[in-house]
PDB file of N, CA and C in Angstrom:
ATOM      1  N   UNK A   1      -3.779-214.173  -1.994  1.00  0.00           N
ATOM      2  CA  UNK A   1      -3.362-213.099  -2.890  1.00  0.00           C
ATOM      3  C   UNK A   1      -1.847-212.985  -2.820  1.00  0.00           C
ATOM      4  N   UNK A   2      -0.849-212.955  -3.970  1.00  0.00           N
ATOM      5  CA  UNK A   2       0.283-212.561  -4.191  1.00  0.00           C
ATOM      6  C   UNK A   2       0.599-211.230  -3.619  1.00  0.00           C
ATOM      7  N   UNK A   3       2.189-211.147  -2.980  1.00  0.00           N
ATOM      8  CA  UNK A   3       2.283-209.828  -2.774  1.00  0.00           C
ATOM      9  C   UNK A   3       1.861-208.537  -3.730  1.00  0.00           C
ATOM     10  N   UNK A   4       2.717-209.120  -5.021  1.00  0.00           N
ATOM     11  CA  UNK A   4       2.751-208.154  -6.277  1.00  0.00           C
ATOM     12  C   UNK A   4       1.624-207.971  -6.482  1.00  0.00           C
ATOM     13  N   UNK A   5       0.387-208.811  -6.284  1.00  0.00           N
ATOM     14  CA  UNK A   5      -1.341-208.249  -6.558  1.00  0.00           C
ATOM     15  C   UNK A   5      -1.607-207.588  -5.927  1.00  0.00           C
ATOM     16  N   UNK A   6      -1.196-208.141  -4.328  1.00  0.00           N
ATOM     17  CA  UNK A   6      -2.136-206.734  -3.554  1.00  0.00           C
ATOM     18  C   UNK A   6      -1.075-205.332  -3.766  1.00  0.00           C
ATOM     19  N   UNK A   7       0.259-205.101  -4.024  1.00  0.00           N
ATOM     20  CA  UNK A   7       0.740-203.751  -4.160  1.00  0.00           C
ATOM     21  C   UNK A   7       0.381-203.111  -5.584  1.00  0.00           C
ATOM     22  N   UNK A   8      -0.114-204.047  -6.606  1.00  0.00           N
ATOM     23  CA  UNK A   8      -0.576-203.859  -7.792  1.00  0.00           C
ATOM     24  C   UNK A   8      -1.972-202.938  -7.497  1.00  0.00           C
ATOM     25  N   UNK A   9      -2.611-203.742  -6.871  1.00  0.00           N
ATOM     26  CA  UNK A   9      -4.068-203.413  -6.256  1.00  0.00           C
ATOM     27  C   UNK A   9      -4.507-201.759  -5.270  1.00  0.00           C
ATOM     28  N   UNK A  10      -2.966-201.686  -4.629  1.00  0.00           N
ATOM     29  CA  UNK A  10      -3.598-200.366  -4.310  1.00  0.00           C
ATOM     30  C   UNK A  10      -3.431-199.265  -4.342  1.00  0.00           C
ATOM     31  N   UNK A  11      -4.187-198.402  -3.767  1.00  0.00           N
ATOM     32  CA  UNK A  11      -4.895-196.835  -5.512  1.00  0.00           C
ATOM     33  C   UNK A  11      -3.679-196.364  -5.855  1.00  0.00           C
ATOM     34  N   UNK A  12      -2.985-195.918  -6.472  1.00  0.00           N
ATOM     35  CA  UNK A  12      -2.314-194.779  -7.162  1.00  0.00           C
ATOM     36  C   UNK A  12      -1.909-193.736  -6.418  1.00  0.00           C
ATOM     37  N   UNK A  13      -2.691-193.166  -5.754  1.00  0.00           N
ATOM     38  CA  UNK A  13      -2.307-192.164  -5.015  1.00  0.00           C
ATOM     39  C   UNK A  13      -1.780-192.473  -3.735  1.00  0.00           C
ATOM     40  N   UNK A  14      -2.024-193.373  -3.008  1.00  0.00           N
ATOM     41  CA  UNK A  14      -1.370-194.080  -1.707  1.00  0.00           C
ATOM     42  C   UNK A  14       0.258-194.273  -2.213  1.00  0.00           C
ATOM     43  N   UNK A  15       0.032-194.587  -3.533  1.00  0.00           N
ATOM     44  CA  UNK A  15       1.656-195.323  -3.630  1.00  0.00           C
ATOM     45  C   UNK A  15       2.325-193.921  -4.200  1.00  0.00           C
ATOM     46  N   UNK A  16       1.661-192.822  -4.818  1.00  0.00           N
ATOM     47  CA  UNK A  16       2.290-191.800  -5.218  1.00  0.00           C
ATOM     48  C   UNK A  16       2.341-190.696  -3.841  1.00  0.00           C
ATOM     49  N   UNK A  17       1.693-190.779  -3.069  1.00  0.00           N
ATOM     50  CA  UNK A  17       2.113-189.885  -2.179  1.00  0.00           C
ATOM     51  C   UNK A  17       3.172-190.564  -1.132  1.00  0.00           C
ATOM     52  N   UNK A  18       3.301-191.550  -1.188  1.00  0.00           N
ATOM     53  CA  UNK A  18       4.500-192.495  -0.513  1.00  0.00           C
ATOM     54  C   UNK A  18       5.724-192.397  -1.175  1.00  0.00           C
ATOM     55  N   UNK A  19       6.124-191.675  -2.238  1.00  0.00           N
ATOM     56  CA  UNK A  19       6.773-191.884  -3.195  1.00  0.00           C
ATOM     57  C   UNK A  19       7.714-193.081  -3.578  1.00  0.00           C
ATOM     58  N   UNK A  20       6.230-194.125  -3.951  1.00  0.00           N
ATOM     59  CA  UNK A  20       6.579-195.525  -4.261  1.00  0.00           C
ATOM     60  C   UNK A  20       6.090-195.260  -5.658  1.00  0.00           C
ATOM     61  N   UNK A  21       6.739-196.017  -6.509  1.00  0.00           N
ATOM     62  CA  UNK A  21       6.482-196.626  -7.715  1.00  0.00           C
ATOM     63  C   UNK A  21       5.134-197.186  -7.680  1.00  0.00           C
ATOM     64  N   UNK A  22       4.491-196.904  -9.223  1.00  0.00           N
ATOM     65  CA  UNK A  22       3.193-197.229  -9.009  1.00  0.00           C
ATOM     66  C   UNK A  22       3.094-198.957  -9.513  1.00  0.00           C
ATOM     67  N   UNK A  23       4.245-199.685 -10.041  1.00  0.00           N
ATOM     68  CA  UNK A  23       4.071-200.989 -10.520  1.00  0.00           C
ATOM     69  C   UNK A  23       4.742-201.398  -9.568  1.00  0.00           C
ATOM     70  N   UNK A  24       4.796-203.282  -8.905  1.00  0.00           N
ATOM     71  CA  UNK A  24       5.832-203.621  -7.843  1.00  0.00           C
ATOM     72  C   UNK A  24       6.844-203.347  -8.943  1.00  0.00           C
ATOM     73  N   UNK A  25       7.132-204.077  -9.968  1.00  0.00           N
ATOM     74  CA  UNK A  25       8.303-204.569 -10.460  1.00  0.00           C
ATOM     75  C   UNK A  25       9.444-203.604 -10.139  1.00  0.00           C
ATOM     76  N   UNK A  26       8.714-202.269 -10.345  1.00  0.00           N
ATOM     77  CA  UNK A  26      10.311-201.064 -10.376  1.00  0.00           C
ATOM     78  C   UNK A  26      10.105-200.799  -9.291  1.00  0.00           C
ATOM     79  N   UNK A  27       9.933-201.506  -7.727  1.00  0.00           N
ATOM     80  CA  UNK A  27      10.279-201.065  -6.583  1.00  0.00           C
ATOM     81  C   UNK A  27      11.658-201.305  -6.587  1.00  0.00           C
ATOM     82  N   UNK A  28      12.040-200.694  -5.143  1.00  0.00           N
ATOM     83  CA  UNK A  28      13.609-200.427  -4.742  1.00  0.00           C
ATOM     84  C   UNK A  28      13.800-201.925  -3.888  1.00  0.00           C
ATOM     85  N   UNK A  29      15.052-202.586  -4.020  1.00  0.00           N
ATOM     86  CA  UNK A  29      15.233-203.626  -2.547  1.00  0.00           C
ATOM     87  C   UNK A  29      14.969-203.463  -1.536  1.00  0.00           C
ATOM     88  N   UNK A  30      14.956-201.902  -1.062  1.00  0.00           N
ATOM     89  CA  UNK A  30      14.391-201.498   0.083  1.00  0.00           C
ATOM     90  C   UNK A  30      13.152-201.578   0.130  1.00  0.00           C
ATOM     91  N   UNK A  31      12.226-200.857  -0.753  1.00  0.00           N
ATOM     92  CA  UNK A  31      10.956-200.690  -0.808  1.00  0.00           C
ATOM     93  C   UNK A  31      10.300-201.978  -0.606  1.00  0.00           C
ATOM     94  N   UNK A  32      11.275-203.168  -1.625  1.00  0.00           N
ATOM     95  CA  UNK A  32       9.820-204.032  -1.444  1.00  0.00           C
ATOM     96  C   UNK A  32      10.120-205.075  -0.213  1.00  0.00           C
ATOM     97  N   UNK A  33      11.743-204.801   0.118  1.00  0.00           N
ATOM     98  CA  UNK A  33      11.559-205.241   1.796  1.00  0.00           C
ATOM     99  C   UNK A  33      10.378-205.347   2.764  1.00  0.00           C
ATOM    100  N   UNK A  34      10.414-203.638   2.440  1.00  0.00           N
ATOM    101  CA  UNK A  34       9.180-202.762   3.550  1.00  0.00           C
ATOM    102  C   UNK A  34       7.755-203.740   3.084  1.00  0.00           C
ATOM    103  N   UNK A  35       7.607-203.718   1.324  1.00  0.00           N
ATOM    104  CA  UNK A  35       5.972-204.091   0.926  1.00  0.00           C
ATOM    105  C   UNK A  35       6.246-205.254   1.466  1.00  0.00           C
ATOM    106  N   UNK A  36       7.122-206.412   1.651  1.00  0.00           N
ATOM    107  CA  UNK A  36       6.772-207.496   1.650  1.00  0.00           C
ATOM    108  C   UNK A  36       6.633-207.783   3.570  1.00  0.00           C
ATOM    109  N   UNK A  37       7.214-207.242   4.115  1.00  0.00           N
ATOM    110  CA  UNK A  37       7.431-206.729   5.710  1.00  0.00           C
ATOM    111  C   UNK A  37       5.709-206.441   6.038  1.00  0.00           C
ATOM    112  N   UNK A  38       5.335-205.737   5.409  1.00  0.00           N
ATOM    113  CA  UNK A  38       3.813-205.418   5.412  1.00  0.00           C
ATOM    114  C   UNK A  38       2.994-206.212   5.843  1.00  0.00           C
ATOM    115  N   UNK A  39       3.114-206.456   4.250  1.00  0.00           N
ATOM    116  CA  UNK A  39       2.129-207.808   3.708  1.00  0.00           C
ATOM    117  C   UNK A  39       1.929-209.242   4.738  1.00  0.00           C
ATOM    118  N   UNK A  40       3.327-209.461   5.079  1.00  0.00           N
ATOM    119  CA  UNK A  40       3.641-210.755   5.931  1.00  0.00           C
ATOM    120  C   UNK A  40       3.384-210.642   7.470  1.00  0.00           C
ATOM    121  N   UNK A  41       3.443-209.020   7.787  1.00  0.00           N
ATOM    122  CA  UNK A  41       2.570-208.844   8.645  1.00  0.00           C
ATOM    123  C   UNK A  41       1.111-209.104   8.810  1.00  0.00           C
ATOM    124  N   UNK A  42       0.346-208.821   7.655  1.00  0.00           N
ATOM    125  CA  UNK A  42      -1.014-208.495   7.818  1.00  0.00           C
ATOM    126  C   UNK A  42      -1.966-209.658   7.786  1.00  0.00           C
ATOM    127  N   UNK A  43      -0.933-210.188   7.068  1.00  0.00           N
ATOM    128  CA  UNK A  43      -1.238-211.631   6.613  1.00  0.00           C
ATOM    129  C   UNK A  43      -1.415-212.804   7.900  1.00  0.00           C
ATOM    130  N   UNK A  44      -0.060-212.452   8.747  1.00  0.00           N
ATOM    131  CA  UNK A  44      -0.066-213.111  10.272  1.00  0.00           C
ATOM    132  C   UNK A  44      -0.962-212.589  11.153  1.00  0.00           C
ATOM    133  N   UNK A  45      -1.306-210.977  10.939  1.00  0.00           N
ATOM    134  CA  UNK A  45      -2.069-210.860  11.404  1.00  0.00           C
ATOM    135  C   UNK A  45      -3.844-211.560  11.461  1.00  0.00           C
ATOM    136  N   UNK A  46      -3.985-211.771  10.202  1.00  0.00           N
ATOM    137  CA  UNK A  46      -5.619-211.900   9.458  1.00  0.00           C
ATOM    138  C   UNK A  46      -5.857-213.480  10.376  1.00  0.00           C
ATOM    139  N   UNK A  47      -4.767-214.118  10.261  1.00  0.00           N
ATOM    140  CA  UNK A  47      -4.281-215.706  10.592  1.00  0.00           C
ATOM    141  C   UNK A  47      -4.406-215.862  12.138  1.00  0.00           C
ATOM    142  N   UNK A  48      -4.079-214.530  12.641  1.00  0.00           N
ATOM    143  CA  UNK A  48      -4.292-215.184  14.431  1.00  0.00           C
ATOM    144  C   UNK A  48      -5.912-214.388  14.715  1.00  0.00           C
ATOM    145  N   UNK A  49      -6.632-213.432  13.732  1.00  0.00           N
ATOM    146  CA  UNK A  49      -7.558-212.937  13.672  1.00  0.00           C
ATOM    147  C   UNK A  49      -8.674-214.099  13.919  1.00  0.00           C
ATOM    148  N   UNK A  50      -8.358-215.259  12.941  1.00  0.00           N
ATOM    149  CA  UNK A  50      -9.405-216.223  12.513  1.00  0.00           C
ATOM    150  C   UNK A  50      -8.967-216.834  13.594  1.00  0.00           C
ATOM    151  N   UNK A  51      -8.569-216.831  14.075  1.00  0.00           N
ATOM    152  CA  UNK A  51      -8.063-218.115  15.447  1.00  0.00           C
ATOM    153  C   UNK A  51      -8.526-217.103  16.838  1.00  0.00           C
ATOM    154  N   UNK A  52      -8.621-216.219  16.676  1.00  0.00           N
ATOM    155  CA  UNK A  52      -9.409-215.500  18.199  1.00  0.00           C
ATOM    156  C   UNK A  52     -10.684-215.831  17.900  1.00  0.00           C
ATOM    157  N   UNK A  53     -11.288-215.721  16.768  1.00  0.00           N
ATOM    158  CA  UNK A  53     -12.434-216.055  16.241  1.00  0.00           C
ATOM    159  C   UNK A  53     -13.032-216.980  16.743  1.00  0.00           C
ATOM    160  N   UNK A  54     -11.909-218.093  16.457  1.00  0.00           N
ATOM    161  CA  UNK A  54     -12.461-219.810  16.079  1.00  0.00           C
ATOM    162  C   UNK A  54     -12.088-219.867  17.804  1.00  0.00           C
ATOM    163  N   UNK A  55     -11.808-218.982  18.477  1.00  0.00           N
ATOM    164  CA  UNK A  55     -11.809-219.337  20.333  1.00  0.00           C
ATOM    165  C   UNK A  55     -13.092-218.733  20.583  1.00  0.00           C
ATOM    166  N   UNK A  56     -13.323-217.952  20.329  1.00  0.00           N
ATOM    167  CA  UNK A  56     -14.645-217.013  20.553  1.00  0.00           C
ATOM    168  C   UNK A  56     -15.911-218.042  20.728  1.00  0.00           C
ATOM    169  N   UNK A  57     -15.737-218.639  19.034  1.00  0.00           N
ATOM    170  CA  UNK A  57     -16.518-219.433  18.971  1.00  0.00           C
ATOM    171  C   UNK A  57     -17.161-220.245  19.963  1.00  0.00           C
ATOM    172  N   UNK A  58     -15.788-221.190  20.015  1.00  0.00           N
ATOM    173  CA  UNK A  58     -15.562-222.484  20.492  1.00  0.00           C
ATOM    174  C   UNK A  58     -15.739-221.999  22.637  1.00  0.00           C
ATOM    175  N   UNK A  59     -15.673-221.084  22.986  1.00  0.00           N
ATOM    176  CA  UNK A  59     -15.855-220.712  24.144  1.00  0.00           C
ATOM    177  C   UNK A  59     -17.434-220.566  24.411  1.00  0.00           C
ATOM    178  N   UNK A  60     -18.154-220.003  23.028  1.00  0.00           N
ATOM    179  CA  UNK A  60     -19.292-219.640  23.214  1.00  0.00           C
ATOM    180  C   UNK A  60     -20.211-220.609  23.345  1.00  0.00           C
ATOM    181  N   UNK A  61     -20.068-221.885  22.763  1.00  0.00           N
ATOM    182  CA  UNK A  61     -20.486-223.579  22.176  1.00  0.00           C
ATOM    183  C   UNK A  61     -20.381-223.923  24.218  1.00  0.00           C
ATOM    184  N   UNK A  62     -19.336-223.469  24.216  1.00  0.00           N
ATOM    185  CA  UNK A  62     -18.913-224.238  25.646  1.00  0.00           C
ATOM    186  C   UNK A  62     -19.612-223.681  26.953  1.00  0.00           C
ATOM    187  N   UNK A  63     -19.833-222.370  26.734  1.00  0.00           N
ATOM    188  CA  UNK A  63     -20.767-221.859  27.873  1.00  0.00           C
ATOM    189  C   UNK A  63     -22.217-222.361  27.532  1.00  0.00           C
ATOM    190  N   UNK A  64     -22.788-222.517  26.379  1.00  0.00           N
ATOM    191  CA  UNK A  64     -23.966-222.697  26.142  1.00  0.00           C
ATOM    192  C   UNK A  64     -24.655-224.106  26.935  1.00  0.00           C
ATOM    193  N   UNK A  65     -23.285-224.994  26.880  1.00  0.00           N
ATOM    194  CA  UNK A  65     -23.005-226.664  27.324  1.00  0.00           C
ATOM    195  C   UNK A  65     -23.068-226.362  28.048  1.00  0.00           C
ATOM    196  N   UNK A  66     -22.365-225.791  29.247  1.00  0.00           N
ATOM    197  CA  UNK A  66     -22.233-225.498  30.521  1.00  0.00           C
ATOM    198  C   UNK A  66     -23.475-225.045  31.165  1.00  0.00           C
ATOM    199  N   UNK A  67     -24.360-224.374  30.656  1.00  0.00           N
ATOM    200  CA  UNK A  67     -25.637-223.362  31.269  1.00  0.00           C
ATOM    201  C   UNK A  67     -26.433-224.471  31.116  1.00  0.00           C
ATOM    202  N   UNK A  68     -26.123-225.682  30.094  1.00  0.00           N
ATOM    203  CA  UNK A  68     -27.486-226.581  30.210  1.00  0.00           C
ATOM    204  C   UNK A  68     -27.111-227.764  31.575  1.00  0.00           C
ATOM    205  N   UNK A  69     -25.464-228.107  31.535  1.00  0.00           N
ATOM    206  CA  UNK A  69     -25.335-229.163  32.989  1.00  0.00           C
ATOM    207  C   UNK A  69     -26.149-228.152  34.025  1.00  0.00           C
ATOM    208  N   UNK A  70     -25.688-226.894  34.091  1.00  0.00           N
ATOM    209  CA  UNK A  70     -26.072-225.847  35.334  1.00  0.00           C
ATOM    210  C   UNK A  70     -27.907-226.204  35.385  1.00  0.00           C
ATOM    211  N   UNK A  71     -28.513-225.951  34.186  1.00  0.00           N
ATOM    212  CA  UNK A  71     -29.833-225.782  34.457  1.00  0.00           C
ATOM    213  C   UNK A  71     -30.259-227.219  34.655  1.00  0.00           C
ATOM    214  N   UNK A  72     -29.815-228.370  34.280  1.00  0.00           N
ATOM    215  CA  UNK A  72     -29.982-229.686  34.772  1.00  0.00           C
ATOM    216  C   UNK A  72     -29.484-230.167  35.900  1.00  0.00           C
ATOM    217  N   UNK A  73     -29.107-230.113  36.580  1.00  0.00           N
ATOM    218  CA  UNK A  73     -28.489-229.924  37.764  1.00  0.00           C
ATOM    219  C   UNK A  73     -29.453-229.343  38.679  1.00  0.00           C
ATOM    220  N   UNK A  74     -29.611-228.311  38.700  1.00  0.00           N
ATOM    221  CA  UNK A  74     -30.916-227.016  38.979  1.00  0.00           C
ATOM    222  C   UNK A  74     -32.193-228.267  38.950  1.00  0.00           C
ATOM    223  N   UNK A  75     -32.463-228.761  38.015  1.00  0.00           N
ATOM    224  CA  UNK A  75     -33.851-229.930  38.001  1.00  0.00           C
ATOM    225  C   UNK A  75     -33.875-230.656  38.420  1.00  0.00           C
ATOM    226  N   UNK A  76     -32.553-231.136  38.687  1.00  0.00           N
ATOM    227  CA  UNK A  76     -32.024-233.176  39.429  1.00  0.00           C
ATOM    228  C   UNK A  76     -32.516-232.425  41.110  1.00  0.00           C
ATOM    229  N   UNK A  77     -31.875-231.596  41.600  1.00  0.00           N
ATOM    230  CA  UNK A  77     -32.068-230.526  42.479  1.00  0.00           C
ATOM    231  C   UNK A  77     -33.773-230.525  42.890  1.00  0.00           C
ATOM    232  N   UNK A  78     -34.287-229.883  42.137  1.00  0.00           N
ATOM    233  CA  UNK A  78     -35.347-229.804  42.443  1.00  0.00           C
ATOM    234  C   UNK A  78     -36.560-231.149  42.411  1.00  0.00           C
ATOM    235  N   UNK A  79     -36.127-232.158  41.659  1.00  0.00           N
ATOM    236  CA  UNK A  79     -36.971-233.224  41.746  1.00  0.00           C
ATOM    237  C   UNK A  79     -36.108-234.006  43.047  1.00  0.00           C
ATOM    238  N   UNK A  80     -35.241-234.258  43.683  1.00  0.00           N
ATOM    239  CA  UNK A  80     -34.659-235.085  44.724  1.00  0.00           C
ATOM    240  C   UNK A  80     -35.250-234.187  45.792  1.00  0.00           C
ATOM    241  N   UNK A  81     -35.228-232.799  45.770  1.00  0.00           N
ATOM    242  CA  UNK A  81     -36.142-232.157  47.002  1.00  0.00           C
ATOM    243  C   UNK A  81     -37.452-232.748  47.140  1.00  0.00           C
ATOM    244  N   UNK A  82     -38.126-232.766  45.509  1.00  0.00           N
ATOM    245  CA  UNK A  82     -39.759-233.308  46.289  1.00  0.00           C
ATOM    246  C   UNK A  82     -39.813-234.440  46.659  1.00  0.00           C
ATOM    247  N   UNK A  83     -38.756-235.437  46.478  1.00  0.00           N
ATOM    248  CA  UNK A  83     -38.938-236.748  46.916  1.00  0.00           C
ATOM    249  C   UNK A  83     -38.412-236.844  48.074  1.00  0.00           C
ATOM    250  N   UNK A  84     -37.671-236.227  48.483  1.00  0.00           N
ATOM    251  CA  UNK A  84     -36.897-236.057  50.377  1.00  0.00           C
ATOM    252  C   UNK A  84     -38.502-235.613  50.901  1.00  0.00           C
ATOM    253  N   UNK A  85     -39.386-234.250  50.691  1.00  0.00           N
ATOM    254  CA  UNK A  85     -40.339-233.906  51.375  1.00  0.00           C
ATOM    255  C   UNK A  85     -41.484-235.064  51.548  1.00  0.00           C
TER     256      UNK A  85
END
């Protein structure tokens, strides 16, 4: 999404009680400093969002791997015991 869409995009009253202009175009240099300061925040934000995600994931894949060496291990274990007895 373009900056100018999403400040296009939101309500009327957010941007009128901010006393922002309700179109980007007639923002101030300042103002759309700030909108674009925002935006490029939220945006970096959304971006390391999907990447805690995609660790989450990828951690979760990895314990699952891990619990099966553990529980195989656990069996190699238990079949080398009955053959020692």
């Amino acid at each position: 999404m373009k900056i100018e869409e999403f400040y296009n995009a939101l309500p009327w009253q957010v941007k009128e009680n901010a006393k922002f202009p309700l179109n980007y175009a007639t923002l101030t240099s300042e103002q759309e400093l700030l909108v674009e300061s925002l935006f490029d925040y939220e945006r970096e934000n959304s971006k390391q969002q999907v990447r805690v995600n995609d660790i989450i994931s990828d951690t979760t894949i990895i314990a699952a791997e891990v619990q099966e060496v553990a529980d195989s291990i656990k069996e190699l274990q238990s079949s080398l015991e009955k053959v020692v007895k």
